[in-house]
Every structure is written in structure tokens, then in C-alpha cells.
Protein backbone atom coordinates (compact mmCIF):
# COMPACT_ATOMS: atom_id res chain seq x y z
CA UNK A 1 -10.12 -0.05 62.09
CA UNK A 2 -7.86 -1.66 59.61
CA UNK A 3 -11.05 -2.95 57.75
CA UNK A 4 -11.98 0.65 57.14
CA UNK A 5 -8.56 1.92 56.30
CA UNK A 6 -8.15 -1.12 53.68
CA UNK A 7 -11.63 -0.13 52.07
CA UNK A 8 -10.70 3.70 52.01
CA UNK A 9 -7.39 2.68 50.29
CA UNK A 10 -8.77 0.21 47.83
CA UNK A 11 -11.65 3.38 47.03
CA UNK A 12 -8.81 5.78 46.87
CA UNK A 13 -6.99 3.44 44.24
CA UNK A 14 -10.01 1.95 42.34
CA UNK A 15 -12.03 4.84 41.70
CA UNK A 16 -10.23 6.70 39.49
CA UNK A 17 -9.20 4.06 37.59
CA UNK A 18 -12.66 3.56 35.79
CA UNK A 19 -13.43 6.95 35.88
CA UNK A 20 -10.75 7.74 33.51
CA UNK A 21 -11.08 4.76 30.79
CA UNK A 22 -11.69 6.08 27.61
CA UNK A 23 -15.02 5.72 26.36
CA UNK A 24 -14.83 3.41 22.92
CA UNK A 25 -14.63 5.26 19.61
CA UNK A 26 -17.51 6.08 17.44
CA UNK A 27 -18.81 2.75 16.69
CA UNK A 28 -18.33 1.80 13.11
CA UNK A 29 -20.92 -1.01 11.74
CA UNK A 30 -20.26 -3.55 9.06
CA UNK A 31 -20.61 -1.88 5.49
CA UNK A 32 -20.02 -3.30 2.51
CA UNK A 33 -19.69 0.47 0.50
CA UNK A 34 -17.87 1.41 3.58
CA UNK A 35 -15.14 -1.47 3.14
CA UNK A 36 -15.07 -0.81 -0.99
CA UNK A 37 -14.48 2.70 0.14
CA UNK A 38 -11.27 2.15 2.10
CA UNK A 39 -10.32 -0.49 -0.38
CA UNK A 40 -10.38 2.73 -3.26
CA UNK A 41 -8.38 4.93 -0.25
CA UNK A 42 -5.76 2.58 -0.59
CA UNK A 43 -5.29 2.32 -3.94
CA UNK A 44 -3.27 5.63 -3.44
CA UNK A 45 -0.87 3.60 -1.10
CA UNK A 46 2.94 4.28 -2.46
CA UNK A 47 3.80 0.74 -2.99
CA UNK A 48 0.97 0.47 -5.74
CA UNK A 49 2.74 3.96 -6.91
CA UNK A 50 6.27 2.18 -7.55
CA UNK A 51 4.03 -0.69 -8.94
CA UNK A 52 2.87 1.38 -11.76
CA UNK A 53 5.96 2.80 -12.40
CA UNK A 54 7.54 -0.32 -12.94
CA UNK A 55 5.06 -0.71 -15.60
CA UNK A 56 5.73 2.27 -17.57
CA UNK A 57 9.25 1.37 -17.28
CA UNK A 58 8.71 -1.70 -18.58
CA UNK A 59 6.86 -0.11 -21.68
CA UNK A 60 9.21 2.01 -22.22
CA UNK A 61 11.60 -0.67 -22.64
CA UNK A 62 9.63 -2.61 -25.02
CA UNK A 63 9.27 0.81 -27.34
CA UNK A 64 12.87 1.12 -26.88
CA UNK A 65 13.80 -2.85 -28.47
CA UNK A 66 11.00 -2.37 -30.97
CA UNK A 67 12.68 0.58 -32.10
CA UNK A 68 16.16 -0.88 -32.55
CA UNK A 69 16.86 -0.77 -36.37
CA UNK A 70 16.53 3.16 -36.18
CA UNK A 71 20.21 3.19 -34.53
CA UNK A 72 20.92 0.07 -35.64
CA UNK A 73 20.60 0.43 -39.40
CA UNK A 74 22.89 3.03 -41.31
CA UNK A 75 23.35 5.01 -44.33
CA UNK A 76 26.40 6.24 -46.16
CA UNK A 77 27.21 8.24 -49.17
CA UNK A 78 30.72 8.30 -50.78
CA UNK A 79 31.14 10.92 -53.84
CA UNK A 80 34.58 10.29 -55.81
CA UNK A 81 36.06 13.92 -55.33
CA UNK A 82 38.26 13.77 -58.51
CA UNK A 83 35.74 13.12 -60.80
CA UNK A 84 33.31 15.53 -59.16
CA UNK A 85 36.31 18.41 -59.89
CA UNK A 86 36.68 17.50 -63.71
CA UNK A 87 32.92 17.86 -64.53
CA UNK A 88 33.10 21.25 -62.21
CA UNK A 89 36.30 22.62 -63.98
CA UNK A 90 34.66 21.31 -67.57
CA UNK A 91 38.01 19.13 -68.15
CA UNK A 92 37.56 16.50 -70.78
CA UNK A 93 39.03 13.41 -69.56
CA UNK A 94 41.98 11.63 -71.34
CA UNK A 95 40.77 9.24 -73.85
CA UNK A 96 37.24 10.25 -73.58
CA UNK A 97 36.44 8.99 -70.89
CA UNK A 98 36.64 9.28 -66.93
CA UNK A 99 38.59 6.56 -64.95
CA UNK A 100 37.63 7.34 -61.62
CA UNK A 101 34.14 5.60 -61.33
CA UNK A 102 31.74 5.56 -59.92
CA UNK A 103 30.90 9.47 -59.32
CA UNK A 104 29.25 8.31 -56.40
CA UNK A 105 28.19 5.84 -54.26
CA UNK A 106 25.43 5.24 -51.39
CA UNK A 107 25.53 2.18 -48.90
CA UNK A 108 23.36 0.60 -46.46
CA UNK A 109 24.45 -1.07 -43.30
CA UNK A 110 22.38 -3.52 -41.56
CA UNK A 111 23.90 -5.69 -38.82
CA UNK A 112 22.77 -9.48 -39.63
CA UNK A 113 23.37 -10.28 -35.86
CA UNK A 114 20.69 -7.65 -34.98
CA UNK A 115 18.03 -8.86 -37.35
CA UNK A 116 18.56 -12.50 -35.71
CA UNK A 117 18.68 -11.30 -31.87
CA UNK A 118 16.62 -8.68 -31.57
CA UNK A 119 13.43 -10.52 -32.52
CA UNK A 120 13.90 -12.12 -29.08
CA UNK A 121 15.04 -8.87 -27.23
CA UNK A 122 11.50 -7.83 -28.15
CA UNK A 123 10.12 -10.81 -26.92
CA UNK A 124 11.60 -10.69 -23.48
CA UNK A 125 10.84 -7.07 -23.44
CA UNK A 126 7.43 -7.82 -24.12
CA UNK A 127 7.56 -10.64 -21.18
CA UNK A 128 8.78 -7.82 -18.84
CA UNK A 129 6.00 -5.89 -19.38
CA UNK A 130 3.73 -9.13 -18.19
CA UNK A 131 5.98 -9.60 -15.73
CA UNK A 132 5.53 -5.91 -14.10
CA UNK A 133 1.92 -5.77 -14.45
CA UNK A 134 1.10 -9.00 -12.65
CA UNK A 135 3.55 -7.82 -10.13
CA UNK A 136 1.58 -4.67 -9.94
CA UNK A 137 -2.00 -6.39 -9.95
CA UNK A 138 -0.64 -9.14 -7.34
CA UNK A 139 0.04 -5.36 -5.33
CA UNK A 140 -3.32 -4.34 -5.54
CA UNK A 141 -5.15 -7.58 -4.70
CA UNK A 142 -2.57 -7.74 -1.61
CA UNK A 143 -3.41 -3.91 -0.76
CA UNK A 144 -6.79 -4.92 -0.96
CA UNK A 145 -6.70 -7.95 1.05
CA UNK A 146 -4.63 -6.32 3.88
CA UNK A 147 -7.32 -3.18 4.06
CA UNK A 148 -10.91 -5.65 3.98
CA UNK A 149 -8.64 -7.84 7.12
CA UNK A 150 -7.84 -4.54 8.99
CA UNK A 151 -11.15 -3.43 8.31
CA UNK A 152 -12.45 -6.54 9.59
CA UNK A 153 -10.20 -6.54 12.67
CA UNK A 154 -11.36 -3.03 13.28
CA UNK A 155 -15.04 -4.24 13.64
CA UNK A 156 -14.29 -7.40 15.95
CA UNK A 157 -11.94 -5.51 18.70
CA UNK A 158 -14.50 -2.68 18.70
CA UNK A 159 -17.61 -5.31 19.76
CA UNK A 160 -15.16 -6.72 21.77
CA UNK A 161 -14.69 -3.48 23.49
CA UNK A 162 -17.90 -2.35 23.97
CA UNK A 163 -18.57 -6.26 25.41
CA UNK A 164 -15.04 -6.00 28.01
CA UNK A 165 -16.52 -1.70 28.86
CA UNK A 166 -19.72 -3.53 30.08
CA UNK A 167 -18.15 -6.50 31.86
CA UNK A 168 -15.58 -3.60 33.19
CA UNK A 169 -18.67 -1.14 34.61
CA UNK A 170 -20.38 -4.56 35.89
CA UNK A 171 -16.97 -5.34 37.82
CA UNK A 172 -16.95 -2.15 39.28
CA UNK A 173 -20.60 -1.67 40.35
CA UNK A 174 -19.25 -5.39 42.19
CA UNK A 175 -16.81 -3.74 43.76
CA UNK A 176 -18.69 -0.56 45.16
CA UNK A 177 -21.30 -2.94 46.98
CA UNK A 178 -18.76 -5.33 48.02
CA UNK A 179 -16.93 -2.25 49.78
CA UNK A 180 -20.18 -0.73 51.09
CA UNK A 181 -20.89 -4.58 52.33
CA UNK A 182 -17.94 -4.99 53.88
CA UNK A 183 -17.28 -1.68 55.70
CA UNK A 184 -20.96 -2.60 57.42
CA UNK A 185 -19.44 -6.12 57.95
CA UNK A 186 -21.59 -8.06 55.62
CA UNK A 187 -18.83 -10.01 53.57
CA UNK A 188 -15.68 -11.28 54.85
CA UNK A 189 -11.93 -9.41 53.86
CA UNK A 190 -11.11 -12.52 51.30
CA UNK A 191 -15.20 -12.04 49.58
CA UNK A 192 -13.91 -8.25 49.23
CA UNK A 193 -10.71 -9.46 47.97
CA UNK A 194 -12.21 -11.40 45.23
CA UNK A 195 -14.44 -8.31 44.20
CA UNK A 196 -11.17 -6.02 44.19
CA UNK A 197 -9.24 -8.96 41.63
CA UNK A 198 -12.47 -9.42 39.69
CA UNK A 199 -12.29 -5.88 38.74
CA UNK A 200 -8.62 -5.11 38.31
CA UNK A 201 -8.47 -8.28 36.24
CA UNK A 202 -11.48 -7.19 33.69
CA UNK A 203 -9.75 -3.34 33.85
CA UNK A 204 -7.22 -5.57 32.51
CA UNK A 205 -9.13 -6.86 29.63
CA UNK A 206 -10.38 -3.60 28.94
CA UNK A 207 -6.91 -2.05 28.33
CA UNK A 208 -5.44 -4.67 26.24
CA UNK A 209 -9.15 -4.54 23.64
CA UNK A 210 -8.44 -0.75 23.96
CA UNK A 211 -4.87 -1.48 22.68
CA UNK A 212 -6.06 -3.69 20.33
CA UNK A 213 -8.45 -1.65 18.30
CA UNK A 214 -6.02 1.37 18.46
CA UNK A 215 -3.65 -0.93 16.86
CA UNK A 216 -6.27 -1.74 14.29
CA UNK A 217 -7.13 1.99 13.64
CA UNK A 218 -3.59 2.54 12.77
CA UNK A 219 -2.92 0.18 10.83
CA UNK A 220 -5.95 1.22 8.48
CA UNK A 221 -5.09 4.68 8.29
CA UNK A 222 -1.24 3.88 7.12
CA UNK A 223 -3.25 1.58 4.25
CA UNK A 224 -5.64 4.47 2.76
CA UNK A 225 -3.62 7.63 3.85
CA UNK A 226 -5.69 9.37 5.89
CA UNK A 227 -7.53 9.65 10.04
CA UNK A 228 -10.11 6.72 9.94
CA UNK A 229 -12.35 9.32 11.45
CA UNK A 230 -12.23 11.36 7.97
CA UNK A 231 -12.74 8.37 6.04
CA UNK A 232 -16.03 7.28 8.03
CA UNK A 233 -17.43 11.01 7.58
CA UNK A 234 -17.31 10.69 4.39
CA UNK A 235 -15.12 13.93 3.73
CA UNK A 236 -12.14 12.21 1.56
CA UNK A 237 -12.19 11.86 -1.92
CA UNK A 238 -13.26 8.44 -3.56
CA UNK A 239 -10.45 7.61 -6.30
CA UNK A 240 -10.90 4.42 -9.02
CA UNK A 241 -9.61 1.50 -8.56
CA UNK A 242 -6.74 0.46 -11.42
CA UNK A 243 -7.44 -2.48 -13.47
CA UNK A 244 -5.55 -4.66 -15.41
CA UNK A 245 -3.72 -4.00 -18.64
CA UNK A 246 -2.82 -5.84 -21.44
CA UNK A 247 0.31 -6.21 -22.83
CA UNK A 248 0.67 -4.62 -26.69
């Protein structure tokens, strides 16, 4: 009697178990265009974003120390006022000739410490603009690197999924002869037992590749913005990939 209530217990608690394990998600094969395509996903990834802005601020920089001398360098003009109000009166000057020269004057002003210094403001302008756009190619490549592992990640924990659903489903058909067996008293309590441990332990397995791959899947769709499932129908929008620039 307490063999039978043990194997109607065990069925009670077993059963549903499998019966409500996820089935694995559509199964994604190894593509090389598929992998390019998440890699060009990506490329609209924020941090790439602030990478390219950092380059424009760079140039920006560069246009603004190549363009020093405009506020740099000045002009001035000086007219002598007393003169100026003798030729518009028509006064003759005393003598014959006007004292108060020159009528006018106009000046330049260009800083000498500027024309030594800036040279090399350019210069390290120009090495800031290097600077930012291998900082913003070293982005990409890393954005790239981190979607082709995920994407590779993705692919392993899914076979490994569909491998630990089939051990899981063996486990279980196990189990549901081992019960029938030993409610007609063909195998002993601790043969059952076994059966019951074999099959919690691989419904173990099954949950932690299940976890696995849904960690996977997420981590994808943060790098290229959007549901994997969009990406793999083919509904999202392909954009280029940025190259690298050359410093002017």
C-alpha cells in the first residue's frame, strides 16, 4: 500500500513538471550573412553614437586652432582729429604747413607668442582627432567582437538545449516504466528511486541550458537594438557599417 501511494505521489509531482518545459526557441543555424547582419544591427549601439561624437568634437577643435589668427590678429586705425578739422574748416596752417602729422594712421597687431605656440596647438589638435577616431574604431571592432561571441554563444546553448530536451524526454519515458514496473513489483523502491533522481537531475540540466540561452538572447538584443526574433525574420533594417577616417 505504501508502494502505491509513493508511485501516485511521485506521478502527481513528476508529471507536470515535463509537461510544462518550454519547448526550445526557433532554432537558429550558423550563418555567416546572418552574423554580418547583427554585426550591422549593432553598429546603431549608443556607445558607437558617443564614439562618433567625440570625433566631430574633436574636428571641431582642430578647425577651431587652425583658425586662431582670425581673433588673434588685429587691426587699428587712428585719424589725428585736429588736422582732419583744419582741412574740413579750409584753415591754412601757421607757417604753411600742418604740425600735427600724420593725418592718419593704421596698425596691425600680431601676437609673436601666438605665431610660436599655436603651430603646436594645431598639432595636438590634430593628434586628438587620431586619438578619438581610434577610440571610436577600437568601439566598433569591440561592438563587433562582443555581437559574433553572443551570437556564437546563442548557437552552442541552443544545441545544447535541444541535446539536455532529449536526454530530459528520455529521463522521463525512464521514469514512467520504472513506475509502471514497480507498482506491478518488477523493480525494487531504491531501482525506482534512481529513475525518479535520474530525471529530476536532467530536468535540472534542462533549466539551467534554458537559462542559459535566454541569457544569450538578451544579451544580443541589448547589442543590435531590437527582439532577436525580428532580426532572424528578416524584418529590421540593414544599416552600413562605419569605417575609418583619416585625419585632415
Amino acid at each position: 500500500m505504501k508502494h502505491v501511494l509513493l508511485v501516485t505521489l511521485c506521478s502527481l509531482l513528476l508529471s507536470p513538471l515535463f509537461a510544462q518545459m518550454n519547448p526550445p526557441d526557433k532554432k537558429m543555424t550558423s550563418d555567416p550573412a546572418m552574423a554580418e547582419r547583427l554585426v550591422n544591427l549593432a553598429m546603431q549601439n549608443p556607445q558607437l553614437e558617443i564614439a562618433d561624437h567625440e570625433v566631430n568634437i574633436s574636428q571641431y577643435k582642430l578647425k577651431e586652432e587652425k583658425g586662431w589668427w582670425a581673433s588673434s590678429i588685429s587691426l587699428s586705425f587712428n585719424a589725428n582729429e585736429f588736422t582732419i578739422k583744419r582741412l574740413e574748416n579750409k584753415q591754412a596752417p601757421a607757417g604753411g604747413y600742418y604740425p600735427y602729422y600724420p593725418f592718419y594712421n593704421v596698425g596691425v597687431s600680431i601676437p609673436i607668442g601666438g605665431i610660436i605656440s599655436k603651430p603646436f596647438s594645431v598639432k595636438a589638435a590634430r593628434e586628438g582627432v587620431a586619438i578619438a577616431q581610434a577610440q571610436r574604431n577600437s568601439a566598433y571592432r569591440q561592438v563587433r567582437a562582443a555581437v559574433l561571441s553572443a551570437y556564437n554563444d546563442y548557437l552552442a546553448n541552443q544545441e545544447l538545449l535541444t541535446i539536455q530536451s532529449q536526454l530530459t524526454e528520455s529521463s522521463y519515458n525512464d521514469f514512467l516504466q520504472a513506475k509502471e514496473k514497480f507498482r506491478n513489483g518488477q523493480i525494487s523502491a531504491d531501482d525506482y528511486n534512481k529513475a525518479i533522481q535520474n530525471y529530476h537531475d536532467q530536468l535540472a540540466n534542462r533549466i539551467t541550458a534554458q537559462h542559459n540561452l535566454n541569457g544569450d538572447k538578451i544579451q544580443l538584443e541589448q547589442l543590435i537594438g531590437q527582439p532577436l526574433d525580428k532580426a532572424l525574420a528578416g524584418s529590421s533594417r540593414t544599416v552600413d557599417q562605419h569605417g575609418s577616417q583619416t585625419v585632415k
